[in-house]
N, C-alpha and C. Protein backbone atom coordinates (compact mmCIF):
# COMPACT_ATOMS: atom_id res chain seq x y z
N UNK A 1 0.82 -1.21 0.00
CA UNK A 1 0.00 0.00 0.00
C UNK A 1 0.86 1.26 0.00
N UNK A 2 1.76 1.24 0.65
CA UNK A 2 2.58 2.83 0.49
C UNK A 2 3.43 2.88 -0.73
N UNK A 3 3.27 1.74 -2.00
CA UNK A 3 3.61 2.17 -3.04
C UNK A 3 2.72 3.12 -3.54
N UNK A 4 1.54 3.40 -3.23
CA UNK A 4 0.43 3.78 -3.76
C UNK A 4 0.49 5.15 -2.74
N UNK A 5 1.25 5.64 -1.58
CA UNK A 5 1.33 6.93 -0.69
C UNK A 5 1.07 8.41 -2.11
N UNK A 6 0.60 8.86 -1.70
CA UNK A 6 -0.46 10.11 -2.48
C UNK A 6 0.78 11.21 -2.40
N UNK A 7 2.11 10.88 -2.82
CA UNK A 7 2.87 12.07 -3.13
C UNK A 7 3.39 12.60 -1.53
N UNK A 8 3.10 11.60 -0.50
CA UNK A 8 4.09 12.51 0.47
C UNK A 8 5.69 12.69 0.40
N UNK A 9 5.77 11.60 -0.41
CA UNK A 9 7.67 12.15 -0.54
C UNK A 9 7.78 13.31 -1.85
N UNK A 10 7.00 14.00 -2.36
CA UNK A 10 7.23 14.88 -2.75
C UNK A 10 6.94 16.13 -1.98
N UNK A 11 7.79 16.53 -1.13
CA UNK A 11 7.51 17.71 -0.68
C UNK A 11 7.81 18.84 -1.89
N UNK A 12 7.82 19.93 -1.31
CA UNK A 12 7.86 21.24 -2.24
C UNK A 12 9.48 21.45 -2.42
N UNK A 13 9.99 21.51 -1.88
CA UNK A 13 11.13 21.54 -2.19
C UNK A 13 12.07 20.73 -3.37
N UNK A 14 11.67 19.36 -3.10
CA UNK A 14 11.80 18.36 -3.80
C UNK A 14 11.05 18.68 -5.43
N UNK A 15 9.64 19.02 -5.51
CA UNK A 15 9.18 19.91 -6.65
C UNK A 15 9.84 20.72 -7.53
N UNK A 16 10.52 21.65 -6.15
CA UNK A 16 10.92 23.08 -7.34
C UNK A 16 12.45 22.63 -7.78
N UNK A 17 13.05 21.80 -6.86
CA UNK A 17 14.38 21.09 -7.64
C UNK A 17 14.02 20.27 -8.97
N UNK A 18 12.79 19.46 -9.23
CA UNK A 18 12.48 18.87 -10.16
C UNK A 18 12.32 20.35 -11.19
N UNK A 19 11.36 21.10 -11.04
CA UNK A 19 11.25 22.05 -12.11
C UNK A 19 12.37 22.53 -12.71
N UNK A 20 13.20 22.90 -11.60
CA UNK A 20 14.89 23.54 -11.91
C UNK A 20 15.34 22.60 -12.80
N UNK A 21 15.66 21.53 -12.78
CA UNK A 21 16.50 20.23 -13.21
C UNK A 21 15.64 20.11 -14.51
N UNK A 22 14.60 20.63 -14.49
CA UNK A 22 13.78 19.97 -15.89
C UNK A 22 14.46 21.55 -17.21
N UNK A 23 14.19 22.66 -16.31
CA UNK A 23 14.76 23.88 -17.33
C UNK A 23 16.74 23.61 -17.32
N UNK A 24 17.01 22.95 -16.47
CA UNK A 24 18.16 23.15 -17.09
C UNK A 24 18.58 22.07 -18.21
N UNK A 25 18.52 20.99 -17.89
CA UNK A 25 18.44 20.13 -19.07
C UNK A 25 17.75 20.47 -20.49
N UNK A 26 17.25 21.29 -20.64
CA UNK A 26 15.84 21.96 -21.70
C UNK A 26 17.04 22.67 -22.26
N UNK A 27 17.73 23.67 -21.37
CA UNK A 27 18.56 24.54 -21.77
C UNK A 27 19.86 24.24 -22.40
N UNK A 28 20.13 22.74 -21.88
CA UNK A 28 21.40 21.72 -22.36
C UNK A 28 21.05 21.91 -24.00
N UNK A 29 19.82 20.56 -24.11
CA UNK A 29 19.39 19.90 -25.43
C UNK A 29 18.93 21.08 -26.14
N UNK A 30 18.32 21.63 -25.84
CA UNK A 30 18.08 22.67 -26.77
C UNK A 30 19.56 23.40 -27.59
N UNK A 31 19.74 23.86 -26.56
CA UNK A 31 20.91 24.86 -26.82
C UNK A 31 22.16 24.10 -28.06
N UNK A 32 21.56 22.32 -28.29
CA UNK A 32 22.54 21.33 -28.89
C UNK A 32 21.49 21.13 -29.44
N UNK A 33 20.91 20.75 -30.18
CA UNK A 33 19.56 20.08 -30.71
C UNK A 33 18.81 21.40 -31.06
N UNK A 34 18.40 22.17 -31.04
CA UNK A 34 17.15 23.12 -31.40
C UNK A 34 16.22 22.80 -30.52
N UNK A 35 14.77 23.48 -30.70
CA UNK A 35 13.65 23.23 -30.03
C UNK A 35 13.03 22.04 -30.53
N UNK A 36 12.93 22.07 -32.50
CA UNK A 36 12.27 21.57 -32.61
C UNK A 36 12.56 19.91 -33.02
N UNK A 37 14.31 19.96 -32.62
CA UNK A 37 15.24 18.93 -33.04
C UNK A 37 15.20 17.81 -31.64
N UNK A 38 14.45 18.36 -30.65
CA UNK A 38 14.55 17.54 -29.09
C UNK A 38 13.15 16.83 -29.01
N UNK A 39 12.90 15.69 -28.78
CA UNK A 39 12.01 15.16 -28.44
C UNK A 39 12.01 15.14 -26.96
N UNK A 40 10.98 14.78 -26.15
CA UNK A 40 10.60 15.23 -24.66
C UNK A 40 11.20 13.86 -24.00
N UNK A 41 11.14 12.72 -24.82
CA UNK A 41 11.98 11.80 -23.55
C UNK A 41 12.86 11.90 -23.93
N UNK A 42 13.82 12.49 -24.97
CA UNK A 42 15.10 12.89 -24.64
C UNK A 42 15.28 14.04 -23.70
N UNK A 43 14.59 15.07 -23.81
CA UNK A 43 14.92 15.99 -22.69
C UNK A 43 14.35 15.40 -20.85
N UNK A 44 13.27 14.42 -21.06
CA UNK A 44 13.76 13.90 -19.57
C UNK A 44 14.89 12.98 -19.15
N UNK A 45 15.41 12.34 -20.40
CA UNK A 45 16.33 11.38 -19.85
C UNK A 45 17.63 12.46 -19.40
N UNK A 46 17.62 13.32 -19.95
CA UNK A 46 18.67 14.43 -19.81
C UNK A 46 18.83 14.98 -18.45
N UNK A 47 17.23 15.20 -17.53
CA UNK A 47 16.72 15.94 -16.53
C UNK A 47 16.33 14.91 -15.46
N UNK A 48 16.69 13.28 -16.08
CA UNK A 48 16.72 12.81 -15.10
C UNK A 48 15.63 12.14 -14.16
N UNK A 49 14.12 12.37 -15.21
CA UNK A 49 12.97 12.35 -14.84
C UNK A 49 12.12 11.43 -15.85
N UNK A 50 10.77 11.23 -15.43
CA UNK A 50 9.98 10.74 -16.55
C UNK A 50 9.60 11.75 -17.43
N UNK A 51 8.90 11.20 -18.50
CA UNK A 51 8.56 12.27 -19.28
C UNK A 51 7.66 12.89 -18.71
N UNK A 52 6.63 11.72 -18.30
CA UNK A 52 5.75 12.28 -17.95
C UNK A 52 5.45 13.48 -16.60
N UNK A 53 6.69 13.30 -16.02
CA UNK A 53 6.75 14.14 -14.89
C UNK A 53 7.00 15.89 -15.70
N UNK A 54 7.74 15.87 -16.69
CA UNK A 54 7.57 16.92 -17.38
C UNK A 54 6.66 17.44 -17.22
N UNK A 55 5.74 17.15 -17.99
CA UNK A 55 4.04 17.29 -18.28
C UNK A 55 3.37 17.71 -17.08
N UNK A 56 3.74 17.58 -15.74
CA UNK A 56 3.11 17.59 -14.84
C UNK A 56 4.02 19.33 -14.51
N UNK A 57 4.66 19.63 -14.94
CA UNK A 57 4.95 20.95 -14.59
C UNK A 57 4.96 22.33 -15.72
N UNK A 58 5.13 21.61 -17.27
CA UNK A 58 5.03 22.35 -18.18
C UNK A 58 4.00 21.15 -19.58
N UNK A 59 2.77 22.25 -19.07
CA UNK A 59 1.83 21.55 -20.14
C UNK A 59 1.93 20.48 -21.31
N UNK A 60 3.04 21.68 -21.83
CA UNK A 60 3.36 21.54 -23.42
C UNK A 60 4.95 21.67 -23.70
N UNK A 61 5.74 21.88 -24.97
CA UNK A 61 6.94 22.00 -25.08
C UNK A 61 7.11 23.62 -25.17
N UNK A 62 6.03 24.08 -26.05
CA UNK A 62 5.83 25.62 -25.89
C UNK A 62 5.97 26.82 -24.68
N UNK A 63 5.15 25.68 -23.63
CA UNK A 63 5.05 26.22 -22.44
C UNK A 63 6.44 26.52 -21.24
N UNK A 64 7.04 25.59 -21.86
CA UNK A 64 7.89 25.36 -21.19
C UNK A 64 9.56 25.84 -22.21
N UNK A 65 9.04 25.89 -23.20
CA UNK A 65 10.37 26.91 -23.92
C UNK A 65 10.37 28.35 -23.31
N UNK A 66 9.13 28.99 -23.46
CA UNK A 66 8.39 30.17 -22.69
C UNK A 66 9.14 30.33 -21.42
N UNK A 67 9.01 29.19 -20.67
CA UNK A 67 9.49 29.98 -19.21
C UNK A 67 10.53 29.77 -19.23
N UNK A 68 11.67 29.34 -20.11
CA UNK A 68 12.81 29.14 -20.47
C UNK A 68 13.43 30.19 -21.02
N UNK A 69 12.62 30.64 -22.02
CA UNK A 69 13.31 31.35 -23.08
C UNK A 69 13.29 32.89 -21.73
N UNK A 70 12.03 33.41 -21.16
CA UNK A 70 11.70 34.17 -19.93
C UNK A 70 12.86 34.41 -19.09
N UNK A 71 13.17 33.40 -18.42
CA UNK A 71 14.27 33.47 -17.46
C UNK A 71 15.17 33.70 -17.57
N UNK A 72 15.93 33.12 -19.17
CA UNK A 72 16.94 33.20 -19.98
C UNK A 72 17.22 34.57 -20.19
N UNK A 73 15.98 35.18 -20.57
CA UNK A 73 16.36 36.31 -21.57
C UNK A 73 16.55 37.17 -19.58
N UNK A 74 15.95 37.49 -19.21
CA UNK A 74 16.00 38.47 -18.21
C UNK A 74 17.63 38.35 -17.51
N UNK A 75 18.10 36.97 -17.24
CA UNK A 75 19.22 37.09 -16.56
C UNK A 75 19.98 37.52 -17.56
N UNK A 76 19.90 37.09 -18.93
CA UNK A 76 21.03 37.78 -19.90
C UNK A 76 21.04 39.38 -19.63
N UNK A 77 20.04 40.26 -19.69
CA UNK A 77 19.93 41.28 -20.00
C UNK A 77 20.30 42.19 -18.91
N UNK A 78 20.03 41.27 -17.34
CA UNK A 78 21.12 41.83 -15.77
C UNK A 78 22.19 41.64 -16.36
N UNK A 79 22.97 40.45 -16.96
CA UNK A 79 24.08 40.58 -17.12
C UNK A 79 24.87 41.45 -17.94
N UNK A 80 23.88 41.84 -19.00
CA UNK A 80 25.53 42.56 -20.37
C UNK A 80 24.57 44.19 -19.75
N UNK A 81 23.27 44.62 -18.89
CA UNK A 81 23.41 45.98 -18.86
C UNK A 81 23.25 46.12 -17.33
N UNK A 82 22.96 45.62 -16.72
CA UNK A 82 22.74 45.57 -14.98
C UNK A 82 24.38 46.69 -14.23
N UNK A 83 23.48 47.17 -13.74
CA UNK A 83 24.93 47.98 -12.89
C UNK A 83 26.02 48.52 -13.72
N UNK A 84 25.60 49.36 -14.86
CA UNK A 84 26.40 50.04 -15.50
C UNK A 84 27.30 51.48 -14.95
N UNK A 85 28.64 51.76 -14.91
CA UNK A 85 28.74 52.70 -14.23
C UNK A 85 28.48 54.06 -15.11
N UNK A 86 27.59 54.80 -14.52
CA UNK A 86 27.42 56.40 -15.04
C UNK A 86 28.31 57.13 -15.34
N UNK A 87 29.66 57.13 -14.46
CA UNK A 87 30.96 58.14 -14.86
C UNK A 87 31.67 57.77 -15.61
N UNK A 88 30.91 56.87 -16.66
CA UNK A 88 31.85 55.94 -17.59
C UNK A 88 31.65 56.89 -18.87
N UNK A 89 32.58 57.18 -19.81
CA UNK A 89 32.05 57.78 -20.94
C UNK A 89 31.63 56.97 -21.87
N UNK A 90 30.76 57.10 -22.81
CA UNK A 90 30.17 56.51 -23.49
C UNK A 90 31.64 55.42 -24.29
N UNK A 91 31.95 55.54 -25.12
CA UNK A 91 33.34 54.87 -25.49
C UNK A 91 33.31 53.97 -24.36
N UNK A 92 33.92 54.23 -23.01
CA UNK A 92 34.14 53.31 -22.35
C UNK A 92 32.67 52.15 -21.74
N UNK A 93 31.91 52.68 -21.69
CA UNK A 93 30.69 51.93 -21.41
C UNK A 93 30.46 50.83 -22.53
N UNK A 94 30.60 51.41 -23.64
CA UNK A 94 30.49 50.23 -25.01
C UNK A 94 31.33 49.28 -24.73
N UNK A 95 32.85 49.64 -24.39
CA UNK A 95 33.74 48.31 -24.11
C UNK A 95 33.65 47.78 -22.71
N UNK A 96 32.51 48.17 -22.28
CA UNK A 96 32.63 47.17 -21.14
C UNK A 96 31.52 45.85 -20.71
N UNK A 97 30.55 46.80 -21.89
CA UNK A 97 29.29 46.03 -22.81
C UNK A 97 29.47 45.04 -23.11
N UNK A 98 30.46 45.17 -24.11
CA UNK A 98 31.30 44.31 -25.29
C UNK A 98 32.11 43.35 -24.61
N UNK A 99 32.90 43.85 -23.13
CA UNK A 99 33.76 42.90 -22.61
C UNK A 99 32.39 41.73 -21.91
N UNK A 100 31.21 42.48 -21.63
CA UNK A 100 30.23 41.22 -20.54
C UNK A 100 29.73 40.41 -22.11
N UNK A 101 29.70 40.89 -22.99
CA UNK A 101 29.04 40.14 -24.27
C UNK A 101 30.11 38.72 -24.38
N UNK A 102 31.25 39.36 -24.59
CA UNK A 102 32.01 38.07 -24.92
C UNK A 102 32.06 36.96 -23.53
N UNK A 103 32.03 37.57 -22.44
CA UNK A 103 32.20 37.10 -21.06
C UNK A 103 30.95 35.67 -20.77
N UNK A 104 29.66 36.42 -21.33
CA UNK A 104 28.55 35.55 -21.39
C UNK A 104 29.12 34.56 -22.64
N UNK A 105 29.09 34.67 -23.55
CA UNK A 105 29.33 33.22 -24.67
C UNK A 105 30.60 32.50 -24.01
N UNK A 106 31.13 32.72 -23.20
CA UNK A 106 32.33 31.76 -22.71
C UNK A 106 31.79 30.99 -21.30
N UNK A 107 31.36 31.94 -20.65
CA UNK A 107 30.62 31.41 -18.87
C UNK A 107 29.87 30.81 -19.34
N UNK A 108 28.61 31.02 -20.14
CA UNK A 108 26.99 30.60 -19.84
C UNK A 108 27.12 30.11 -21.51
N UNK A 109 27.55 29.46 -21.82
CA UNK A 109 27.63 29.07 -23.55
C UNK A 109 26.58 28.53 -23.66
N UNK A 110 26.04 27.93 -23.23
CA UNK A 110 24.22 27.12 -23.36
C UNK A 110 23.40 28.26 -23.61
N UNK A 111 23.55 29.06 -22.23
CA UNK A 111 22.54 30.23 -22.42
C UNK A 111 22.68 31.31 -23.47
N UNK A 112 23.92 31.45 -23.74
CA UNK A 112 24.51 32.24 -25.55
C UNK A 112 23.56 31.60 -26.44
N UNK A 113 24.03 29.96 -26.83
CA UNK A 113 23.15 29.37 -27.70
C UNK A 113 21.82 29.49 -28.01
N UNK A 114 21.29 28.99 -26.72
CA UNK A 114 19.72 28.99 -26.49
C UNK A 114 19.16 30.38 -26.61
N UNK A 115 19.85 31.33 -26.50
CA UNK A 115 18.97 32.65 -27.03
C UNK A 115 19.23 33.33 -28.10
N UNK A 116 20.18 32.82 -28.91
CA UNK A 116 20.64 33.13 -30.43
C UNK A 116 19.57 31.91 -31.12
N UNK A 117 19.08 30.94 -30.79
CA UNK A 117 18.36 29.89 -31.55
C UNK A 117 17.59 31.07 -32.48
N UNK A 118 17.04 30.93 -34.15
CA UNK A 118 16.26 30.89 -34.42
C UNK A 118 14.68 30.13 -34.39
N UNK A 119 15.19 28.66 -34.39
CA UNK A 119 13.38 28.24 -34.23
C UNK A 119 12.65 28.29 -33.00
N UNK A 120 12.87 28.96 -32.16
CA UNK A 120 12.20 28.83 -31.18
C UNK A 120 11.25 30.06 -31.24
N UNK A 121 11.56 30.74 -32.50
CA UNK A 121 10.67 31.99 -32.51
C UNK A 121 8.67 31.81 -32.74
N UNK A 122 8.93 30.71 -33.54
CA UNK A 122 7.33 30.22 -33.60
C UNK A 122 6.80 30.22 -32.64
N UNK A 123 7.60 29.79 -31.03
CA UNK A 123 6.83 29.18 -30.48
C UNK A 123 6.59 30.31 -29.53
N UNK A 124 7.28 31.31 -29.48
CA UNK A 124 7.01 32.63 -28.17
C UNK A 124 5.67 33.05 -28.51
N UNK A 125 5.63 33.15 -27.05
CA UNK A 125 3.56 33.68 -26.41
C UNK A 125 3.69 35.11 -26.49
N UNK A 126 2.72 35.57 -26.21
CA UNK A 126 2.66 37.04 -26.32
C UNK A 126 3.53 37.86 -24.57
N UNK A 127 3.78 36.93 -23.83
CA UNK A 127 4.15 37.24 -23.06
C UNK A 127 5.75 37.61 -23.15
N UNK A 128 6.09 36.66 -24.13
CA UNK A 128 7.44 36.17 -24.25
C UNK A 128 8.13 37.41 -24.67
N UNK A 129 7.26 37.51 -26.13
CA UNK A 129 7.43 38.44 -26.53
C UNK A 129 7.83 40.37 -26.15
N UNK A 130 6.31 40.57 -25.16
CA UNK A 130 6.27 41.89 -24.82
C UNK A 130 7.53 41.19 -23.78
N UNK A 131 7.90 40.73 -22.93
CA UNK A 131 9.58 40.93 -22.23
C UNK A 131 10.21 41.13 -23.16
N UNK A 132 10.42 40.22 -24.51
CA UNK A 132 11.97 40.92 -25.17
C UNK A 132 11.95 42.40 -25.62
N UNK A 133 10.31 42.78 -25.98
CA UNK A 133 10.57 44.54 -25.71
C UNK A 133 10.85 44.84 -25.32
N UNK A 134 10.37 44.80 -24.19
CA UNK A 134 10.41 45.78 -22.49
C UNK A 134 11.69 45.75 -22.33
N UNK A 135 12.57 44.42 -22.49
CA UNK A 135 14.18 43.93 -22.72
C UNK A 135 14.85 45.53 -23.34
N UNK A 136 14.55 45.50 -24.62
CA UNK A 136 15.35 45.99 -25.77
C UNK A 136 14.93 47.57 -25.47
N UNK A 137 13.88 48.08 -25.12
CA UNK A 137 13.14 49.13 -24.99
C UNK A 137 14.66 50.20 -24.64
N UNK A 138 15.02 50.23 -23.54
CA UNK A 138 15.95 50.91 -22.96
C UNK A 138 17.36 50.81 -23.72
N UNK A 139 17.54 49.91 -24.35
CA UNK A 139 18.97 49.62 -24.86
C UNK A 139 18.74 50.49 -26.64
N UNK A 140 17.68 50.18 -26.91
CA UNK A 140 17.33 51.11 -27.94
C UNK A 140 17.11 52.57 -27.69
N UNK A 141 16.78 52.92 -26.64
CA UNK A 141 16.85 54.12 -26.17
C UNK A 141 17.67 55.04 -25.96
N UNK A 142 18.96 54.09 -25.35
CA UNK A 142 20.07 54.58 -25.02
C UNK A 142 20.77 55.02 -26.68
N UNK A 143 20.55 54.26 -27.73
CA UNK A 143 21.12 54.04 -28.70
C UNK A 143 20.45 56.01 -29.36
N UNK A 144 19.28 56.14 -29.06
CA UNK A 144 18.31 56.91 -29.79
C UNK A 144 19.05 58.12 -29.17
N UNK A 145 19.42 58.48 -27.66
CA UNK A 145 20.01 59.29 -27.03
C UNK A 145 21.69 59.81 -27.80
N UNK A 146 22.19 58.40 -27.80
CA UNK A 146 23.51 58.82 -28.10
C UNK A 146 23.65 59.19 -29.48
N UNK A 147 22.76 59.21 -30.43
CA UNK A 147 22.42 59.94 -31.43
C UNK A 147 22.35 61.71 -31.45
N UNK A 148 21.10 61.55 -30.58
CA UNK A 148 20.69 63.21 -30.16
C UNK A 148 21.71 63.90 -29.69
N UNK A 149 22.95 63.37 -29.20
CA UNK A 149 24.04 63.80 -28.64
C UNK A 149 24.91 64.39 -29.04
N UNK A 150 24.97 63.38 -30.53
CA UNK A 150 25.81 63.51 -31.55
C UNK A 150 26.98 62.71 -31.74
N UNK A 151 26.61 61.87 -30.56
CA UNK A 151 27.97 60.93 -30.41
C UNK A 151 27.89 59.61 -31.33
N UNK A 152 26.87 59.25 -31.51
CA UNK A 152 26.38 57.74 -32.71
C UNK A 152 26.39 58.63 -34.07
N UNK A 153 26.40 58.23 -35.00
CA UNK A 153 25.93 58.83 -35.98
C UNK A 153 24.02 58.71 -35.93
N UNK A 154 23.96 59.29 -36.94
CA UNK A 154 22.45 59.85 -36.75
C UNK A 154 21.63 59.82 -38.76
N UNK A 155 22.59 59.00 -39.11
CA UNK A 155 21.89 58.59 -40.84
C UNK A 155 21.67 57.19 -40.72
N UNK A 156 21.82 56.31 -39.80
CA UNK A 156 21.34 55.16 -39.94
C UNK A 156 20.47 55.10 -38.52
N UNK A 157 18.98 54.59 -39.04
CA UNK A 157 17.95 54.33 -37.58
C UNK A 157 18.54 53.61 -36.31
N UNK A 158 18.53 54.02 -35.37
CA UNK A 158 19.10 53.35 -33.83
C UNK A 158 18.71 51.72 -34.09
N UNK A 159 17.55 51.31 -34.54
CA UNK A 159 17.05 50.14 -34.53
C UNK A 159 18.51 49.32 -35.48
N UNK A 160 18.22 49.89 -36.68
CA UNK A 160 19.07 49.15 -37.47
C UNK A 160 20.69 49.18 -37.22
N UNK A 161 21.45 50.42 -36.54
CA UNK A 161 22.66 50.46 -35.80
C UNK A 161 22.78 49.18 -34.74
N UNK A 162 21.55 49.41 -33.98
CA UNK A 162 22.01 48.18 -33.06
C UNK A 162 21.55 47.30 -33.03
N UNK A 163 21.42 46.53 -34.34
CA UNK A 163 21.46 45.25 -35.21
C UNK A 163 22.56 45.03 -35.84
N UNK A 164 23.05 46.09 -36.06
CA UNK A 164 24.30 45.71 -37.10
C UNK A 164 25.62 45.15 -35.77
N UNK A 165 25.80 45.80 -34.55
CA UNK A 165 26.60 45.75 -33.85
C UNK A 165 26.15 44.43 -33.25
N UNK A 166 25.08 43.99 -33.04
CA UNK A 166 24.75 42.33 -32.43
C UNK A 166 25.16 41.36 -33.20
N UNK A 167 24.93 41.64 -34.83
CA UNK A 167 24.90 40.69 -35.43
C UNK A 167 26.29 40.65 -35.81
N UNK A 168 27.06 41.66 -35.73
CA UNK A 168 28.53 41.90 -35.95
C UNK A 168 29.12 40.41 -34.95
N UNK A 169 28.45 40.86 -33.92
CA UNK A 169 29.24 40.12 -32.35
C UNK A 169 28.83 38.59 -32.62
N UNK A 170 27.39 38.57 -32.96
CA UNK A 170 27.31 37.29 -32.89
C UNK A 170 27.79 36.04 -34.04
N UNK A 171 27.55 37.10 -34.97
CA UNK A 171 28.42 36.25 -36.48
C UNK A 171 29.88 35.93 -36.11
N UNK A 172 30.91 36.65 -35.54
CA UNK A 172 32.29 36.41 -34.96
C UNK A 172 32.16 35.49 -34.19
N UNK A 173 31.30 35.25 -32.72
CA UNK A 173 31.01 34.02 -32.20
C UNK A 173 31.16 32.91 -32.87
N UNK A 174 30.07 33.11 -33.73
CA UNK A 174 29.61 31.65 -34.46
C UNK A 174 30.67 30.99 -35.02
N UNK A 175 31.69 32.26 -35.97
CA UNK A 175 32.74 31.87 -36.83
C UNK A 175 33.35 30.90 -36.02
N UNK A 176 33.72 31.57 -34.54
CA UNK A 176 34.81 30.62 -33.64
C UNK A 176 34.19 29.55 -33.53
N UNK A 177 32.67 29.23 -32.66
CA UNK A 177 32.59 28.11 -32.52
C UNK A 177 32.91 27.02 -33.63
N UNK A 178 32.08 27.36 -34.85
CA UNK A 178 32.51 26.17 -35.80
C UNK A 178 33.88 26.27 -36.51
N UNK A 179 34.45 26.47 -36.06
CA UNK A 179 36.07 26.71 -36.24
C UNK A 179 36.35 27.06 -37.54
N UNK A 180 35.52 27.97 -37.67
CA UNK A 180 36.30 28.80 -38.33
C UNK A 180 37.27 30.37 -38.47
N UNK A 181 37.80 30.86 -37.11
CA UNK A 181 38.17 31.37 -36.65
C UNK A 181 38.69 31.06 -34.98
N UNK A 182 39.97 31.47 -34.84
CA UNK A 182 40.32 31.44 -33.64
C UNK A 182 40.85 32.54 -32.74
N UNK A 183 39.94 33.19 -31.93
CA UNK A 183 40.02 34.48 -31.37
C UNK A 183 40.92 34.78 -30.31
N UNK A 184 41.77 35.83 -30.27
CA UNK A 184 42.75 36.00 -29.18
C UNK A 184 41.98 37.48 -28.50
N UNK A 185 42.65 38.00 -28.13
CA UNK A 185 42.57 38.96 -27.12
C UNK A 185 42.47 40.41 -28.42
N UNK A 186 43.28 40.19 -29.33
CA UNK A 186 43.62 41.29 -29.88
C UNK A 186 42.65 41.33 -30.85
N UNK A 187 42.20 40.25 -31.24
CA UNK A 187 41.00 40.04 -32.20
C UNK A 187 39.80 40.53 -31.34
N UNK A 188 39.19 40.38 -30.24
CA UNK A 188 38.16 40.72 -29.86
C UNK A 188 38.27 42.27 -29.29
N UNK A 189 39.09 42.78 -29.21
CA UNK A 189 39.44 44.41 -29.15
C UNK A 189 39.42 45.04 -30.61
N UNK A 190 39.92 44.17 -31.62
CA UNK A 190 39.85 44.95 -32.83
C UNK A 190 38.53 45.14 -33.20
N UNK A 191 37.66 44.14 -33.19
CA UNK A 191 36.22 43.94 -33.47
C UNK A 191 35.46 45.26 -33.18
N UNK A 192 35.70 45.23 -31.26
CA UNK A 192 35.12 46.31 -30.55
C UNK A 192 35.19 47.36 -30.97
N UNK A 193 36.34 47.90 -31.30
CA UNK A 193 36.48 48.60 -31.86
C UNK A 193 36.14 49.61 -33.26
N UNK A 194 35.82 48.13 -34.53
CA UNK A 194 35.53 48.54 -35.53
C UNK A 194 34.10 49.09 -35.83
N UNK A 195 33.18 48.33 -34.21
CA UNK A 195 31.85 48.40 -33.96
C UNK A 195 31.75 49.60 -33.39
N UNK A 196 32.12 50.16 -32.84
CA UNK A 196 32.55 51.29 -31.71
C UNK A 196 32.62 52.68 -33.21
N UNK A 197 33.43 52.15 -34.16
CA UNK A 197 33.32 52.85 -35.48
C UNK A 197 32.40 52.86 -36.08
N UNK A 198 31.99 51.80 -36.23
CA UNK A 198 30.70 51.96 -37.24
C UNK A 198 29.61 52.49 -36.56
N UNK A 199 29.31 52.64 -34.97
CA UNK A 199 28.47 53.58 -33.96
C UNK A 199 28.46 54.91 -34.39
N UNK A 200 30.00 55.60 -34.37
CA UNK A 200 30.51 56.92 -34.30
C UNK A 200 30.71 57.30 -35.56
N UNK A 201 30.47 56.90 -36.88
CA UNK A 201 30.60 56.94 -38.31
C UNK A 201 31.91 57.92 -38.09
């Protein structure tokens, strides 16, 4: 009969370690596999669980990319703008941007991956979504400012400037990972730099 006990050895604690253990494994396979490249008992055998225990905390795969992709994106966005110093001049604030940008694809390389994925875009809720605004809102802002300043140039839209400088960063990434490039110290200063140029026309 106490095979049949109604969940007392699951206390809550025991729960929210299962939930944890289920997003980080999500964040593994994904981040190696895609979203739509992972099947769910591969991501429990990963997490260590049944599948079905999945299910019992995230509906769907959607649901659960969502509070993934959520968590993901917010700690990224403490990390490369959280606690910026003010007496920094602009110049120096960019390279220190640029130094947490590269800092994240080396520490948190899953979490680099998993939020550079393209297919996971189908699957963001409207929730998902209005965060990566609310995300970008201020960083585009800042971009719109340092225009009015006179310090960015001011013939190409803030939007499309700071696209060109992400995709600058993240295309160099990519090069390294699939080896096709191998980055030193002097290479990722030159970069900064040329981005830092193409800001200041």
């Amino acid at each position: 009969m106490n095979s049949h006990s109604k969940g007392n050895k699951a206390p809550r604690p025991r729960i929210k370690d299962k939930r944890s253990a289920i997003l980080r494994a999500a964040l593994t396979v994904f981040a190696e596999g895609g979203v739509n490249g992972v099947p769910m008992p591969t991501l429990a055998e990963q997490a260590g669980v049944g599948t079905g225990t999945i299910y019992r905390y995230f509906v769907s795969k959607e649901v659960l990319v969502n509070e993934l992709f959520r968590e993901e994106k917010l700690a990224m966005s403490k990390r490369l703008y959280g606690q910026l110093d003010d007496t920094l001049n602009p110049q120096q604030q960019f390279a220190v941007i640029w130094q947490r940008m590269v800092e994240f694809t080396r520490e948190a390389p899953d979490s680099y991956r998993f939020m550079e994925l393209q297919d996971h875009r189908p699957y963001l809720d409207q929730a998902s979504r209005e965060l990566e605004r609310k995300i970008l809102a201020p960083v585009l802002a800042y971009y719109r400012s340092m225009q009015n300043k006179g310090t960015y140039r001011s013939d190409i839209r803030a939007e499309v400037l700071m696209a060109l400088v992400w995709g600058a960063f993240v295309n160099m990434m990519k090069a390294e990972r699939d080896g096709y490039l191998r980055l030193d110290l002097a290479d990722i200063e030159a970069a900064r730099d040329a981005c830092w140029s193409l800001c200041t026309g």
